[in-house]
C-alpha atoms as a PDB file:
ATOM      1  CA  UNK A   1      73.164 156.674  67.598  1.00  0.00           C
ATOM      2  CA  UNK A   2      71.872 154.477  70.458  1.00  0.00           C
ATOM      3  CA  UNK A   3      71.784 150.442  70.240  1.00  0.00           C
ATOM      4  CA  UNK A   4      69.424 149.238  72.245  1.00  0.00           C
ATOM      5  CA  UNK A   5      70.685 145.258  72.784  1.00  0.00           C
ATOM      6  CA  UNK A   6      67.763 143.163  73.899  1.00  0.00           C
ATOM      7  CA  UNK A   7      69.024 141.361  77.629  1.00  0.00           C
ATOM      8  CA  UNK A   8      68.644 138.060  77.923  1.00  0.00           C
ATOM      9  CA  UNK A   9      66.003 137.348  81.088  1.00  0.00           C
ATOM     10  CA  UNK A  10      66.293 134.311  80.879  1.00  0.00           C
ATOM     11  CA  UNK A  11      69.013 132.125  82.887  1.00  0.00           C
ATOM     12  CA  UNK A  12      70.674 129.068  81.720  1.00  0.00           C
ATOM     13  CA  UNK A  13      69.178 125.402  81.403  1.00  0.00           C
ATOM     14  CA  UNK A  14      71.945 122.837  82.612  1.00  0.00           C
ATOM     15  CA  UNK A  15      70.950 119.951  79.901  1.00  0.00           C
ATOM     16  CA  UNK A  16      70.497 116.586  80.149  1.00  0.00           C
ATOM     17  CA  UNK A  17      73.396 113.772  80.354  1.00  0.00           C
ATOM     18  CA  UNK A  18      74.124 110.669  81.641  1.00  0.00           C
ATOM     19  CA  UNK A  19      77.488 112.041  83.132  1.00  0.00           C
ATOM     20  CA  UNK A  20      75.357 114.943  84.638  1.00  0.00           C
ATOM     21  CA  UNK A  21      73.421 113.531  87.537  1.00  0.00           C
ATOM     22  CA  UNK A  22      72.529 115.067  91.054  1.00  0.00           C
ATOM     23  CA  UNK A  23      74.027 112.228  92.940  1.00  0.00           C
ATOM     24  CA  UNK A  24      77.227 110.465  91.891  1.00  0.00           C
ATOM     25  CA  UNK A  25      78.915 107.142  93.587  1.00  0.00           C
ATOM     26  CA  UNK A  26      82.538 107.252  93.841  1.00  0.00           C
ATOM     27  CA  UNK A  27      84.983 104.487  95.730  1.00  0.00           C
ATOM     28  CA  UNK A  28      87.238 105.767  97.743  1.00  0.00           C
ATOM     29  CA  UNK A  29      90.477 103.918  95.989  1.00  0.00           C
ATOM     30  CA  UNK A  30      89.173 106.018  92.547  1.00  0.00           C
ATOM     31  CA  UNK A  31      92.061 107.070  90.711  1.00  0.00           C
ATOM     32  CA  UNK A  32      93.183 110.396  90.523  1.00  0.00           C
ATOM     33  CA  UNK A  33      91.905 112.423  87.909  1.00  0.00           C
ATOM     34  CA  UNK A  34      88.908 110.482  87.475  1.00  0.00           C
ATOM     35  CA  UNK A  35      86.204 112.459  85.996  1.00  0.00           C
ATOM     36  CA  UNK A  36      83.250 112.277  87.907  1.00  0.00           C
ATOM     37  CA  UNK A  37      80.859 114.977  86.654  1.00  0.00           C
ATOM     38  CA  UNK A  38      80.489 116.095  82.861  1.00  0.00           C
ATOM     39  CA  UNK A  39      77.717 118.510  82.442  1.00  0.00           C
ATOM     40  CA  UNK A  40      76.785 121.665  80.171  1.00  0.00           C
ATOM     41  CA  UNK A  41      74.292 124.564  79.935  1.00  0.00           C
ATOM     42  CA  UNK A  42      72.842 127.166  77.184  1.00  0.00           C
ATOM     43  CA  UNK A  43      71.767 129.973  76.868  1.00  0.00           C
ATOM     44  CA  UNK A  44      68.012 130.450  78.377  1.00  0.00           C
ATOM     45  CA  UNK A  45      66.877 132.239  74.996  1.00  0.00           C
ATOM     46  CA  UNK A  46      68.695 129.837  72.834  1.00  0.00           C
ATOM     47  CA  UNK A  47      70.849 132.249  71.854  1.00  0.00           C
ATOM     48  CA  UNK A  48      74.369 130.709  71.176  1.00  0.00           C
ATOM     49  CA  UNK A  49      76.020 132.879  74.354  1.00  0.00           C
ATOM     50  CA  UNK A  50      78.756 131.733  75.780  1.00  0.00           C
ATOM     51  CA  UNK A  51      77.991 130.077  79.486  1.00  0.00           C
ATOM     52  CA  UNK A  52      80.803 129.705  81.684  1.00  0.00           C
ATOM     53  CA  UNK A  53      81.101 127.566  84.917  1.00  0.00           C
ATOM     54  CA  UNK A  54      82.012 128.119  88.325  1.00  0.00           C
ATOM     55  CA  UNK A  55      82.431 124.930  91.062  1.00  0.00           C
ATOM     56  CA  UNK A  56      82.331 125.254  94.351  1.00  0.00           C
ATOM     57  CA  UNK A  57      82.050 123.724  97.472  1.00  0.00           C
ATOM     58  CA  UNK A  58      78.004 122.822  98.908  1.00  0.00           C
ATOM     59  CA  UNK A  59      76.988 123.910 103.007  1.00  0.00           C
ATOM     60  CA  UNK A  60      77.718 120.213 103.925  1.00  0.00           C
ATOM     61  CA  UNK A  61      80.198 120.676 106.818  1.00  0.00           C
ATOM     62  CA  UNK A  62      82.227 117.901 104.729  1.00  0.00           C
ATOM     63  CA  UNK A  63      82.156 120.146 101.574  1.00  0.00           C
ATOM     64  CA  UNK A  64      84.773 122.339 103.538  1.00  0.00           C
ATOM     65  CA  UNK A  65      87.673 120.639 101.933  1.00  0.00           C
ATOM     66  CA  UNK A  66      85.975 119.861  98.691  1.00  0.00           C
ATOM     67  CA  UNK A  67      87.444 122.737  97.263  1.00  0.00           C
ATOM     68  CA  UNK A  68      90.876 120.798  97.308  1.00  0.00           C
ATOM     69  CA  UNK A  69      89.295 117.417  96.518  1.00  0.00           C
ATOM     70  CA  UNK A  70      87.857 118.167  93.348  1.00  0.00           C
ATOM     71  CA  UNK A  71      88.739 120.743  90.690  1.00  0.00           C
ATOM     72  CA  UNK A  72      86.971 121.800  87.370  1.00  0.00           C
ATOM     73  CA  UNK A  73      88.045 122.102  83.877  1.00  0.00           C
ATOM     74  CA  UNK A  74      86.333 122.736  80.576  1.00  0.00           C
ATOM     75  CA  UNK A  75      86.136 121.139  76.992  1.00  0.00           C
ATOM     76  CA  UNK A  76      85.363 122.014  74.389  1.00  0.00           C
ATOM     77  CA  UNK A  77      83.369 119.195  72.357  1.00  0.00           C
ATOM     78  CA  UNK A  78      81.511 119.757  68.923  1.00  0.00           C
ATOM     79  CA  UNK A  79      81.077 123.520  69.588  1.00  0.00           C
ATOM     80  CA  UNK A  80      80.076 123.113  73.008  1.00  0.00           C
ATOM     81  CA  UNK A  81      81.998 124.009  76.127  1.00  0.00           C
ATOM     82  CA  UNK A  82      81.579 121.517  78.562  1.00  0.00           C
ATOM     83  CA  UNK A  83      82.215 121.415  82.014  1.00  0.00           C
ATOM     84  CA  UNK A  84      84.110 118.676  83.993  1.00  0.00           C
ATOM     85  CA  UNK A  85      84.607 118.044  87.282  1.00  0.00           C
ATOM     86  CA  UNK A  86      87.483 115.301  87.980  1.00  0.00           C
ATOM     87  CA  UNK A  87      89.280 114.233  91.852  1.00  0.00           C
ATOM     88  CA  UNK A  88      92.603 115.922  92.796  1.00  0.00           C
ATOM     89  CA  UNK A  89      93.278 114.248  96.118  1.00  0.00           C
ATOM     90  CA  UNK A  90      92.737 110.836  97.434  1.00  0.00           C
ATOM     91  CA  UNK A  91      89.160 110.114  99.162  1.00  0.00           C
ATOM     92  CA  UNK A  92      88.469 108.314 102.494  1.00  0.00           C
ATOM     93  CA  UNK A  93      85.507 107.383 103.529  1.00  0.00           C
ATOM     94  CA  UNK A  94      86.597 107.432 107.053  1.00  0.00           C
ATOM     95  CA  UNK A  95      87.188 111.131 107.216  1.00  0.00           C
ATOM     96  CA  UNK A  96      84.248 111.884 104.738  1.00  0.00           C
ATOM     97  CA  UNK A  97      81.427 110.078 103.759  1.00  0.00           C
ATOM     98  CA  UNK A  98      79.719 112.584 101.269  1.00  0.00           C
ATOM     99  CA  UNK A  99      80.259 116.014  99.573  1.00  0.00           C
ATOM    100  CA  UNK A 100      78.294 118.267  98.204  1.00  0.00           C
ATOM    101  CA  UNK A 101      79.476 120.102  94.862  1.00  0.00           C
ATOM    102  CA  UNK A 102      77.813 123.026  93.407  1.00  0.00           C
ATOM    103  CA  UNK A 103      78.418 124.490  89.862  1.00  0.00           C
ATOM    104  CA  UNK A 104      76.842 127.770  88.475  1.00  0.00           C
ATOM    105  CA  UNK A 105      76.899 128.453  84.621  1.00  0.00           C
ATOM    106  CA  UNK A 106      76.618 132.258  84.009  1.00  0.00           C
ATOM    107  CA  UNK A 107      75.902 133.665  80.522  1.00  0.00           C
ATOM    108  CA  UNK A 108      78.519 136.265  79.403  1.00  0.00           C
ATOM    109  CA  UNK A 109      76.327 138.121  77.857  1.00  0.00           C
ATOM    110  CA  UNK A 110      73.505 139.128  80.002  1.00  0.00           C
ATOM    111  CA  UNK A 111      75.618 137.409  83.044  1.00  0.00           C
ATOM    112  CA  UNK A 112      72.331 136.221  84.331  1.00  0.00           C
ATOM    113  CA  UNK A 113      73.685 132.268  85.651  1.00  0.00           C
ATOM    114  CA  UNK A 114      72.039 129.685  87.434  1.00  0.00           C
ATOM    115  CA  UNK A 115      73.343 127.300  89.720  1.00  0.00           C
ATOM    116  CA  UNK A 116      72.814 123.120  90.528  1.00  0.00           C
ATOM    117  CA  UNK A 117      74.079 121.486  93.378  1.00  0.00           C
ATOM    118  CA  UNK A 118      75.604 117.715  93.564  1.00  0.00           C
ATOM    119  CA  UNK A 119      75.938 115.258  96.306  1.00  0.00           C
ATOM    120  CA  UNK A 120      79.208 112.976  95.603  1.00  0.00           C
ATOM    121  CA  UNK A 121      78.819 109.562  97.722  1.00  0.00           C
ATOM    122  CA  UNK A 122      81.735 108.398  98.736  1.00  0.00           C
ATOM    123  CA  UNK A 123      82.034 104.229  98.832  1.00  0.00           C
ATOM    124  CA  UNK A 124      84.005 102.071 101.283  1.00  0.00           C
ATOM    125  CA  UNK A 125      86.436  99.874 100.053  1.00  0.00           C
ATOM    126  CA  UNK A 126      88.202  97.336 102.138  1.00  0.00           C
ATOM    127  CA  UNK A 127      91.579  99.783 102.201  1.00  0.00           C
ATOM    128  CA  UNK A 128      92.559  99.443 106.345  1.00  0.00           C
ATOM    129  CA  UNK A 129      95.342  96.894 106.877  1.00  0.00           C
ATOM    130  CA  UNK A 130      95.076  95.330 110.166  1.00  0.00           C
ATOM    131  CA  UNK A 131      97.533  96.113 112.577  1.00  0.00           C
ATOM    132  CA  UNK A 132      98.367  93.709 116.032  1.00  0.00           C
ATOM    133  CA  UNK A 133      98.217  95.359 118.810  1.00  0.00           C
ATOM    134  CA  UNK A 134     101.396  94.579 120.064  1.00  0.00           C
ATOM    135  CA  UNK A 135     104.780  93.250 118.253  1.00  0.00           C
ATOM    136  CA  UNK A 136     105.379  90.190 120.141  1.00  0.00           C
ATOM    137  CA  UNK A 137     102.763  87.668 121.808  1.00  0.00           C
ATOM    138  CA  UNK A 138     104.011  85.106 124.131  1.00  0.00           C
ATOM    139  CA  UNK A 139     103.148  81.806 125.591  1.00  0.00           C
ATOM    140  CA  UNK A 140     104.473  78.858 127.117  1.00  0.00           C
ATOM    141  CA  UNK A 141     103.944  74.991 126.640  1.00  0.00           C
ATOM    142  CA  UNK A 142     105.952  71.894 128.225  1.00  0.00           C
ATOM    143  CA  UNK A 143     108.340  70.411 125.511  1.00  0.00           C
ATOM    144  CA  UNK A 144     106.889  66.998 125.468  1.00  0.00           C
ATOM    145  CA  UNK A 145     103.296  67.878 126.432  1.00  0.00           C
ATOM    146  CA  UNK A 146     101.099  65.984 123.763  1.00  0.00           C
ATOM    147  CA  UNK A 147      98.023  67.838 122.282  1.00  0.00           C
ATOM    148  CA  UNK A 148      95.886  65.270 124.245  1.00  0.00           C
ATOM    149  CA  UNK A 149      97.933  66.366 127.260  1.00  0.00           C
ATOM    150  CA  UNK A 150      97.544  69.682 127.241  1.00  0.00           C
ATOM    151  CA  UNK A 151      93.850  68.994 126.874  1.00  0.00           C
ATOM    152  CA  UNK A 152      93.458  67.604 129.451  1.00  0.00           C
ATOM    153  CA  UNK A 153      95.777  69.152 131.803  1.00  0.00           C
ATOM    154  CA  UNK A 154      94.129  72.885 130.645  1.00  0.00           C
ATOM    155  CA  UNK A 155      91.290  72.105 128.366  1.00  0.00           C
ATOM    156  CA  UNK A 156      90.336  74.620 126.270  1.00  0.00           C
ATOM    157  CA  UNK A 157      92.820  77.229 127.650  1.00  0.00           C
ATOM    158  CA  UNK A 158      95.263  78.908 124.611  1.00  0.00           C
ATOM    159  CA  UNK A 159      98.755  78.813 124.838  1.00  0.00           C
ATOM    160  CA  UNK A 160      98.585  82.904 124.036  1.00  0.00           C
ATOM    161  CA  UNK A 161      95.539  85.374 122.653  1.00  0.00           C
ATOM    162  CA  UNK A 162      96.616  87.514 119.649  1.00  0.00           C
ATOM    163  CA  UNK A 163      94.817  90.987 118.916  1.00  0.00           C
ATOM    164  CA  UNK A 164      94.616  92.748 115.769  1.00  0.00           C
ATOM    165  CA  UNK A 165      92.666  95.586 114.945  1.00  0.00           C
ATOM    166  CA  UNK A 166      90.865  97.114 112.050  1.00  0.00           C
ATOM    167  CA  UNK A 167      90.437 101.165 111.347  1.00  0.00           C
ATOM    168  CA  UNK A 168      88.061 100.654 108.382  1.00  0.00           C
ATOM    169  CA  UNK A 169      84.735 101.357 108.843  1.00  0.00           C
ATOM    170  CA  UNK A 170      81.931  99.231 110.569  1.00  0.00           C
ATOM    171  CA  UNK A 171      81.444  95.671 108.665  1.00  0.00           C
ATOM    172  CA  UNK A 172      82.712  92.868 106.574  1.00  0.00           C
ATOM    173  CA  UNK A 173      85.566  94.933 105.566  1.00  0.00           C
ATOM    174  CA  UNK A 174      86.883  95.595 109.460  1.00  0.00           C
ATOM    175  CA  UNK A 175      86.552  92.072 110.744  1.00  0.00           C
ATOM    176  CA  UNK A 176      89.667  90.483 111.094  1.00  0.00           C
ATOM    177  CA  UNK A 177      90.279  86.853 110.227  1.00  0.00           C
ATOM    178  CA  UNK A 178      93.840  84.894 111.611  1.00  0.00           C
ATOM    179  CA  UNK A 179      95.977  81.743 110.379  1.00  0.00           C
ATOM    180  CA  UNK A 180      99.515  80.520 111.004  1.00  0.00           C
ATOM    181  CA  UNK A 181     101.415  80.553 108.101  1.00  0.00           C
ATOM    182  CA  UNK A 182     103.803  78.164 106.949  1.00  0.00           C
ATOM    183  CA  UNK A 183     106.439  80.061 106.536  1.00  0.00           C
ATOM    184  CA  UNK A 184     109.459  80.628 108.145  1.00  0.00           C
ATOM    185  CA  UNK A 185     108.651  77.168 109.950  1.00  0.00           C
ATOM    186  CA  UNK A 186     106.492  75.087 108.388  1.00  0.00           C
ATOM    187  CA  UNK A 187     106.453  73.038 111.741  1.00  0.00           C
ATOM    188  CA  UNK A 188     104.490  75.747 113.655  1.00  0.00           C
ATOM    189  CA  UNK A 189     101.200  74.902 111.246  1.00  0.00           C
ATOM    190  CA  UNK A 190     101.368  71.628 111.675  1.00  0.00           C
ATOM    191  CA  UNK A 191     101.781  71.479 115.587  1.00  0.00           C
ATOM    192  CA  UNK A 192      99.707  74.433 116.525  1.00  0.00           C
ATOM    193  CA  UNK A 193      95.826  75.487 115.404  1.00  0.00           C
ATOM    194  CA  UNK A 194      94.413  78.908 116.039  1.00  0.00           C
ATOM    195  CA  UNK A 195      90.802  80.015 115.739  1.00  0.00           C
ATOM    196  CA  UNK A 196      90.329  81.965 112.147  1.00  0.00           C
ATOM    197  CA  UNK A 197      88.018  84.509 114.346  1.00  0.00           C
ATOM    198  CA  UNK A 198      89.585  85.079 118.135  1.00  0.00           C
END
């Protein structure tokens, strides 16, 4: 006796979600383990097959350490298996400003699959602390030079210049902004005024 089983032509269809969407946002502080990704597919005859998923990393030049970045995992959920994609290692948008993602669902029946790629967007966060350029600054005033003094003896001259510098990435969040604090001498805010900017 020969059984002829009918094969399934056609491939998957990845269905609609809200957590299923070509292009995804992500910060770059996200937690680890986020989920960013939660799609399924079935069966292109409507068949109840099972489908299951594959992830991998896009052509981006970027996507070449996606692979470690992100990592797949199913669930099941009422009598579907769905697909999730979640972060496994930290993101910077200074190394990496995008990846591309893609995951192929393959019936294991007629192991026909189909495949849909994602572009993850990575967001900057203000994340760089600022770091002077050197440890110690130095400058030198008379002892009993009044402020009206010194203006007049150097006008707008400044005792000493102080550098810091920002890694983060052009804009608000790499400009640098400077104040004297009060602490551990209260005195040096009150004598002394620096320019928030330079």
């Amino acid at each position: 006796t020969i059984k002829i089983h009918e094969k399934q032509q056609s491939a998957p269809r990845w269905q609609s979600s809200p957590d299923c969407k070509d292009v995804i946002t992500v910060v770059e502080n996200a937690e680890m383990n986020k989920v960013i990704l939660r799609c399924h597919a079935v069966a292109g005859d409507g068949a109840k097959s099972s489908i299951v998923y594959k992830l991998s990393a896009g052509g981006a030049p970027q996507s070449a350490k996606a692979d470690s970045k992100f990592r797949q995992f199913n669930k099941m959920e009422d009598g579907r298996e769905w697909v999730e994609v979640v972060i496994m290692e930290p993101l910077d948008y200074e190394q990496a400003h995008n990846y591309t993602l893609t995951l192929t669902a393959t019936d294991v029946n007629s192991h026909v699959s189909t495949s849909r790629t994602f572009t993850i967007l990575v967001e900057d966060v203000n994340d760089v602390v600022p770091n002077f350029t050197v440890d110690l600054f130095t400058g030198t005033v008379d002892e009993e030079l009044t402020p009206n003094e010194y203006m007049e003896k150097f006008g707008r001259k400044p005792i000493t210049v102080v550098k810091a510098v920002d890694t983060d990435s052009d804009g608000p969040q790499n400009d640098v902004h400077y104040r004297i604090l009060e602490v551990p001498d209260p005195e040096g805010a009150r004598l002394f005024r620096n320019d928030e900017l330079t």
